[in-house]
Protein backbone atom coordinates (compact mmCIF):
# COMPACT_ATOMS: atom_id res chain seq x y z
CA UNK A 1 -21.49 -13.33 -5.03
CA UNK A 2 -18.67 -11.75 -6.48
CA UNK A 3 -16.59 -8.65 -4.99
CA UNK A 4 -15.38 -5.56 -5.99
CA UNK A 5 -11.78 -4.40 -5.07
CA UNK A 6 -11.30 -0.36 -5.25
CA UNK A 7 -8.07 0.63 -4.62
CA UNK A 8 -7.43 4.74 -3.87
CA UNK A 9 -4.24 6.31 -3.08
CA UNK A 10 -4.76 10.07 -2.02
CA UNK A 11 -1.93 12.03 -1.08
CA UNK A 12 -0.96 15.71 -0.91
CA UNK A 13 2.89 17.05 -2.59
CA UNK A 14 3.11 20.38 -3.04
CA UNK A 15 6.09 21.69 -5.66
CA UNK A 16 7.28 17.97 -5.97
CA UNK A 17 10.77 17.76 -8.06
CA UNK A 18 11.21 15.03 -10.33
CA UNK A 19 13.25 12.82 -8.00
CA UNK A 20 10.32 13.43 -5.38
CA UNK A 21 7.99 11.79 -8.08
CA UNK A 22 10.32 9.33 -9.07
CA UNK A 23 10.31 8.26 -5.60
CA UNK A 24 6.71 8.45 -4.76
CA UNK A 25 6.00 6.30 -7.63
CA UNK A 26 8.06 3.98 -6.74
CA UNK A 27 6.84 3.78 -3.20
CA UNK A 28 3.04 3.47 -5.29
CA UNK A 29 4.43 0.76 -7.20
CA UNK A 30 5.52 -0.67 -4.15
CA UNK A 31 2.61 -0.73 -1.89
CA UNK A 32 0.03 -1.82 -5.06
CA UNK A 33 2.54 -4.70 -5.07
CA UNK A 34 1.38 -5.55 -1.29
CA UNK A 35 -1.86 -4.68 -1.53
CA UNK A 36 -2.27 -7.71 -4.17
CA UNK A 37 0.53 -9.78 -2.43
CA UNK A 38 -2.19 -9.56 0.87
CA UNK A 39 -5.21 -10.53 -1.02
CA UNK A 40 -3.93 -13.34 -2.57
CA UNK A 41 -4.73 -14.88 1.20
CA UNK A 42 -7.95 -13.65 0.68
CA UNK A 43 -8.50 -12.02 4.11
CA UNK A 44 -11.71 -11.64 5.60
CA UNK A 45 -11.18 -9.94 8.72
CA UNK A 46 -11.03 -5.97 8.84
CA UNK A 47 -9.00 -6.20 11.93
CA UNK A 48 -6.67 -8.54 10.93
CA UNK A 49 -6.68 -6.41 7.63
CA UNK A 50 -5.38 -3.53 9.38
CA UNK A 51 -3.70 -5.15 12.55
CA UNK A 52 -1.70 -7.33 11.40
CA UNK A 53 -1.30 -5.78 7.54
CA UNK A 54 1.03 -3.09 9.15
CA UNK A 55 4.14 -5.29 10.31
CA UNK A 56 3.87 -7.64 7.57
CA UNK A 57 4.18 -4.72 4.98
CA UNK A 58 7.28 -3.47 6.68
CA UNK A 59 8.87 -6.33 6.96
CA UNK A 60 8.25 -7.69 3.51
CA UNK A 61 8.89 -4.22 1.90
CA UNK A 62 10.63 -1.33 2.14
CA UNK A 63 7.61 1.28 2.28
CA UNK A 64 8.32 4.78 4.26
CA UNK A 65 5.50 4.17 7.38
CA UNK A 66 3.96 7.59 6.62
CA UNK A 67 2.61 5.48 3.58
CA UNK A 68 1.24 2.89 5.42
């Protein structure tokens, strides 16, 4: 059986400058990196998904925690 990954980022800016979404792609950049670092240890556990996903992501990278 094979699985599907879908990845969606939603996220609201209104009047964004072009340092704003210079930054905010960055941060993108930054959190796709995770995402794929995480699955690499091909989790299986929503919990542990989304418990223990939090800390590690801040620790390992610098993400803003309204993106998390």
């Amino acid at each position: 059986m094979q699985s599907i990954l879908q990845l969606t980022v939603i996220g609201k800016v209104f009047n964004p400058n072009k340092r704003k979404i210079i930054n905010l792609n960055w941060d993108l950049d930054q959190y796709i990196e995770y995402v794929w670092w995480y699955l690499s240890f091909k989790p299986t556990s929503k919990k542990i998904l989304h418990k223990d996903a939090y800390h590690k992501v801040k620790q390992r990278f610098e993400l803003k925690t309204a993106l998390l």
